[in-house]
C-alpha atoms as a PDB file:
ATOM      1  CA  UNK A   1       5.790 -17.102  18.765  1.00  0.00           C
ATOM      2  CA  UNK A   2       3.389 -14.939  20.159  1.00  0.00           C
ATOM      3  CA  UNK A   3       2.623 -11.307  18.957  1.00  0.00           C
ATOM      4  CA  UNK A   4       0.960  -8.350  20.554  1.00  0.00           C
ATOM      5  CA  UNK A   5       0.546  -5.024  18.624  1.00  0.00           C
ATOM      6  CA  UNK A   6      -0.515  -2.099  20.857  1.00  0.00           C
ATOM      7  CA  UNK A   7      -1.544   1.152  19.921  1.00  0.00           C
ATOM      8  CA  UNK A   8      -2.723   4.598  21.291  1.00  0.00           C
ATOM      9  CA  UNK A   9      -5.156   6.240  19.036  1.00  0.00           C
ATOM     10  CA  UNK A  10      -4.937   9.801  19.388  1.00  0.00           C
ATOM     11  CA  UNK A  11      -7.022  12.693  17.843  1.00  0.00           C
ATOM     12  CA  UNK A  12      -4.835  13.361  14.844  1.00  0.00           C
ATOM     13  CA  UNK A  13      -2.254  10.102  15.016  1.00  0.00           C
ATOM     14  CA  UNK A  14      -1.822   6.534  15.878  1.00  0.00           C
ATOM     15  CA  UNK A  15       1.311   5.498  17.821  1.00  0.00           C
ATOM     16  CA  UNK A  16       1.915   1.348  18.343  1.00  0.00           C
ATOM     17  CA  UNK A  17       4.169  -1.394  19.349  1.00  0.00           C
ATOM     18  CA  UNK A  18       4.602  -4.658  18.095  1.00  0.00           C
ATOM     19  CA  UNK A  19       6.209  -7.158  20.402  1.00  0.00           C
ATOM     20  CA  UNK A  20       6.975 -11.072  20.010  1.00  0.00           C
ATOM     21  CA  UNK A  21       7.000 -11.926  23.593  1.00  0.00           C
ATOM     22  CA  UNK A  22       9.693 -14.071  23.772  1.00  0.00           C
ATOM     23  CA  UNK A  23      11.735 -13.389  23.547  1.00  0.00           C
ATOM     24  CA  UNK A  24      10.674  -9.928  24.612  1.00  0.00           C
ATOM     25  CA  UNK A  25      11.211  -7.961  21.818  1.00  0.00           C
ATOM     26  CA  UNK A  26       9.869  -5.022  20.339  1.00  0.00           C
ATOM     27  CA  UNK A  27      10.178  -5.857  16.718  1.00  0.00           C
ATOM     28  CA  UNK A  28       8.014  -2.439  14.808  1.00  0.00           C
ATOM     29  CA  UNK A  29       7.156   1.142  16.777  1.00  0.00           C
ATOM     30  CA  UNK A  30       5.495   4.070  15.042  1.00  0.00           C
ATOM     31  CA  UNK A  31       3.397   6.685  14.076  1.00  0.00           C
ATOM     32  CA  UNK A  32       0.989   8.015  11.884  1.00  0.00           C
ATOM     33  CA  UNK A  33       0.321  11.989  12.230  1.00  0.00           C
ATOM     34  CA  UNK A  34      -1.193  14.517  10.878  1.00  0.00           C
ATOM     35  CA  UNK A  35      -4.514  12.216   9.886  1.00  0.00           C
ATOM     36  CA  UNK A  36      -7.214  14.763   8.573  1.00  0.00           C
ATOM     37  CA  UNK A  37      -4.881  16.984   7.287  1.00  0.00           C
ATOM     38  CA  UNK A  38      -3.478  18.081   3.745  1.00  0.00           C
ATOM     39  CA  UNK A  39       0.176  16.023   4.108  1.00  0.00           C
ATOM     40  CA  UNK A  40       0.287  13.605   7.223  1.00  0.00           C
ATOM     41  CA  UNK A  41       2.879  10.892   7.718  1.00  0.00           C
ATOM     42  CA  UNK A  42       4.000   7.327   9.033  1.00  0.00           C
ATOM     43  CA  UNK A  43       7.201   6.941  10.664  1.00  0.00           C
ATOM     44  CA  UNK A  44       8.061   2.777  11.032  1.00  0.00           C
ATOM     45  CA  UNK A  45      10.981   1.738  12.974  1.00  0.00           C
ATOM     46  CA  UNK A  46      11.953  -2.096  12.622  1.00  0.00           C
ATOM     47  CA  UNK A  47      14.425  -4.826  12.786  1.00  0.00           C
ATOM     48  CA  UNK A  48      15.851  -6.966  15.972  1.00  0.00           C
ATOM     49  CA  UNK A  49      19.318  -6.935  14.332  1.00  0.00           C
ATOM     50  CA  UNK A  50      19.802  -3.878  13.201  1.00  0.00           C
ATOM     51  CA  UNK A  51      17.046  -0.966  12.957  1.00  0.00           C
ATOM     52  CA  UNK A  52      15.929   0.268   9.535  1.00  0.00           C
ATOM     53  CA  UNK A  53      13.432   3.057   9.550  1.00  0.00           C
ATOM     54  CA  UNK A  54      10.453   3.558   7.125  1.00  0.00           C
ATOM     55  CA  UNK A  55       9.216   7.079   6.625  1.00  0.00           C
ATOM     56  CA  UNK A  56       6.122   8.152   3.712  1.00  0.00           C
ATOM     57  CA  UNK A  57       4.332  11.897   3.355  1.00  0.00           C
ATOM     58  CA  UNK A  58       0.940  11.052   2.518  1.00  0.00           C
ATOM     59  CA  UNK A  59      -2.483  12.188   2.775  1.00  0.00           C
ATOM     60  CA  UNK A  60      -3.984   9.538   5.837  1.00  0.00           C
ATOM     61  CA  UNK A  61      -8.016  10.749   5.165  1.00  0.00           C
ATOM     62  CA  UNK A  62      -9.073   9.135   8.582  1.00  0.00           C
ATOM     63  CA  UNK A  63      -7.407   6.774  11.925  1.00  0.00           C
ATOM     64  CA  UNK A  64      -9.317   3.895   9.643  1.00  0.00           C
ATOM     65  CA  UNK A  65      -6.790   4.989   6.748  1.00  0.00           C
ATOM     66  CA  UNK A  66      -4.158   4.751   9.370  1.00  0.00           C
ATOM     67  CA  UNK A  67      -5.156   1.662  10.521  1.00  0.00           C
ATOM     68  CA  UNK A  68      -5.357   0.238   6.999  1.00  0.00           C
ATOM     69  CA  UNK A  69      -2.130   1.542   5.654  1.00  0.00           C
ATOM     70  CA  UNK A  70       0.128   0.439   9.250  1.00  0.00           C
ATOM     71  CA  UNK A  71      -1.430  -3.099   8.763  1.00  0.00           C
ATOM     72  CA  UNK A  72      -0.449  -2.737   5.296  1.00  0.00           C
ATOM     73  CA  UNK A  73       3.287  -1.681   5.420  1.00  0.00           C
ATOM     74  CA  UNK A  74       4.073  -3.933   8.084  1.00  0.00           C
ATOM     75  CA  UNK A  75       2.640  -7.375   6.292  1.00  0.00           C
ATOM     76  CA  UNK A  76       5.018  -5.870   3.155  1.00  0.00           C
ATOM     77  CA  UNK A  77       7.645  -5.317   5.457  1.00  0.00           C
ATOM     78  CA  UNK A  78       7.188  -8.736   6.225  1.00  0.00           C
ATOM     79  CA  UNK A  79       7.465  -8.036  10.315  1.00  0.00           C
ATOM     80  CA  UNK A  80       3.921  -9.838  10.211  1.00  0.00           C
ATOM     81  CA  UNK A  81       2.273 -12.376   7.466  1.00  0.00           C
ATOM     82  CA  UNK A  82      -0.636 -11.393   8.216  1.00  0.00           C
ATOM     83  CA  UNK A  83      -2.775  -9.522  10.617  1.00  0.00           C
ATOM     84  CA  UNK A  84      -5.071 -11.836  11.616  1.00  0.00           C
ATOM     85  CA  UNK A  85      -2.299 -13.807  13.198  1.00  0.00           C
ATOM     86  CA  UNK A  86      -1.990 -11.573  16.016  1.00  0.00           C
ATOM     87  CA  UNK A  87      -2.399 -12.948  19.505  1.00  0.00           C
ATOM     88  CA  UNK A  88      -3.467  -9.673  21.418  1.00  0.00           C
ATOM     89  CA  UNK A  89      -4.178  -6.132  20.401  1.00  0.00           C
ATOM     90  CA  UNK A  90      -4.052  -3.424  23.074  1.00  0.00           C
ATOM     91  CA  UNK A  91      -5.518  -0.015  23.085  1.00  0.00           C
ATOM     92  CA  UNK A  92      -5.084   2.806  25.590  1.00  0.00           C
ATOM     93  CA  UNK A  93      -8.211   4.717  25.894  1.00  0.00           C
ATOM     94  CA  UNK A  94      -7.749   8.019  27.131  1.00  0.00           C
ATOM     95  CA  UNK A  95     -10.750   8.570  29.181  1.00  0.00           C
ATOM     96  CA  UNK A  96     -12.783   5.870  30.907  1.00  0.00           C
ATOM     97  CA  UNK A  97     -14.267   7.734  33.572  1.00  0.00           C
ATOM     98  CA  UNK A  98     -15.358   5.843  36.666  1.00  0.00           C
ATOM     99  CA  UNK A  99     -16.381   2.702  34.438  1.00  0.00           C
ATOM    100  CA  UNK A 100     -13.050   1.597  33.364  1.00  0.00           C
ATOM    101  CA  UNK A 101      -9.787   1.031  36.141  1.00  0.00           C
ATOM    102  CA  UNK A 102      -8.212  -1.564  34.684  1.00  0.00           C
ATOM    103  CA  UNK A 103      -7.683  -3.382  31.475  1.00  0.00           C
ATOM    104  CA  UNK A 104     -11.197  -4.820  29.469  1.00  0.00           C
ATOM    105  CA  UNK A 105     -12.150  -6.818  26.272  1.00  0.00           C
ATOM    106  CA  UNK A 106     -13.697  -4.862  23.673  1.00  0.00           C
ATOM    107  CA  UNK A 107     -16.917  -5.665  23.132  1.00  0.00           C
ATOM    108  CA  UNK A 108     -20.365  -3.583  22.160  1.00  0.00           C
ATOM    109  CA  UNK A 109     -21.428  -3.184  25.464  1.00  0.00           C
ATOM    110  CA  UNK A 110     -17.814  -1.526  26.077  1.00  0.00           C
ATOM    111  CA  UNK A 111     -18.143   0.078  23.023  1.00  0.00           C
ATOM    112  CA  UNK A 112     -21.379   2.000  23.832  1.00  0.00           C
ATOM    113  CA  UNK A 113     -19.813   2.922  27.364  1.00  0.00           C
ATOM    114  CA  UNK A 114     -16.709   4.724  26.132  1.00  0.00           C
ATOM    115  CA  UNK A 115     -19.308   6.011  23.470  1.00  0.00           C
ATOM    116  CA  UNK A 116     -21.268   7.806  26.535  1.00  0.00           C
ATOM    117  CA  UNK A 117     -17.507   9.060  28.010  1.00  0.00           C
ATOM    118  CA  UNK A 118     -17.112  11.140  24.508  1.00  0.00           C
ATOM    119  CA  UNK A 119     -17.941  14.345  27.112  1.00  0.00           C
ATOM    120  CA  UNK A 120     -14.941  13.566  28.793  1.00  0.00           C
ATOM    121  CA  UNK A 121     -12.535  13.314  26.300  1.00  0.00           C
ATOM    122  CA  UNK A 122     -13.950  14.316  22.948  1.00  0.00           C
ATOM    123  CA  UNK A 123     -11.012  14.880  20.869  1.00  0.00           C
ATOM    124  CA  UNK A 124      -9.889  11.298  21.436  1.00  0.00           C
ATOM    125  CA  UNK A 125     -12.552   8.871  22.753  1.00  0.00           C
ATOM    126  CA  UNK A 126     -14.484   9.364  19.073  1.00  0.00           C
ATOM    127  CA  UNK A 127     -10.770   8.084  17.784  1.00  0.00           C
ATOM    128  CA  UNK A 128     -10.041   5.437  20.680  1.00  0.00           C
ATOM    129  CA  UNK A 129     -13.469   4.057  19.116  1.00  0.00           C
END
């Protein structure tokens, strides 16, 4: 069964997907706002059957925080065992200039050329990083 979880990292919140891809289904969305601030929050929607929603106020420090605690919730959810199991992972970046048209693996060298597109976007290419 094959899993992608894709995500779009924005200056203050995290929004993502998880699919199983077949069948197609979408089986966790949400979002974690407010990160940086006094009281942010994570809003999980899951379940193929019949949708049950998880929703927490709680200080999220940084997007790593937010990473941390989605990867967290959903393996005690049990919607995935474990992370590393995951077949794909996609990001949206917001801004990728005239380098980037279409879809890339991340790797250091594409690291350190949305690191030079900060100018472009710099409330959210510092958090797509």
């Amino acid at each position: 069964m094959m899993k992608i979880f894709v995500l779009n990292s924005g200056s203050s919140s995290i929004k993502f997907k998880l699919f199983e891809m077949e069948p197609l289904a979408v089986l966790a969305s949400g979002v974690c706002e407010k990160i940086a601030e006094k009281k942010g929050s994570i809003r999980i929607e899951y379940g193929t059957e019949c949708l049950s929603i998880l929703e927490r106020s709680l200080r999220i420090t940084d997007h790593l925080a937010g990473f941390v605690l989605i990867e967290q919730l959903l393996e005690s959810l049990k919607i995935v065992d474990d992370f590393k199991e995951l077949d794909a992972i996609g990001h949206r970046v917001v801004h990728g200039g005239a380098l980037f048209h279409k879809a890339v693996r991340i790797d250091t060298n594409i690291m350190a050329k949305i690191e030079e597109l900060i100018p472009l976007a710099p409330l959210h290419n510092p958090s797509n990083l």
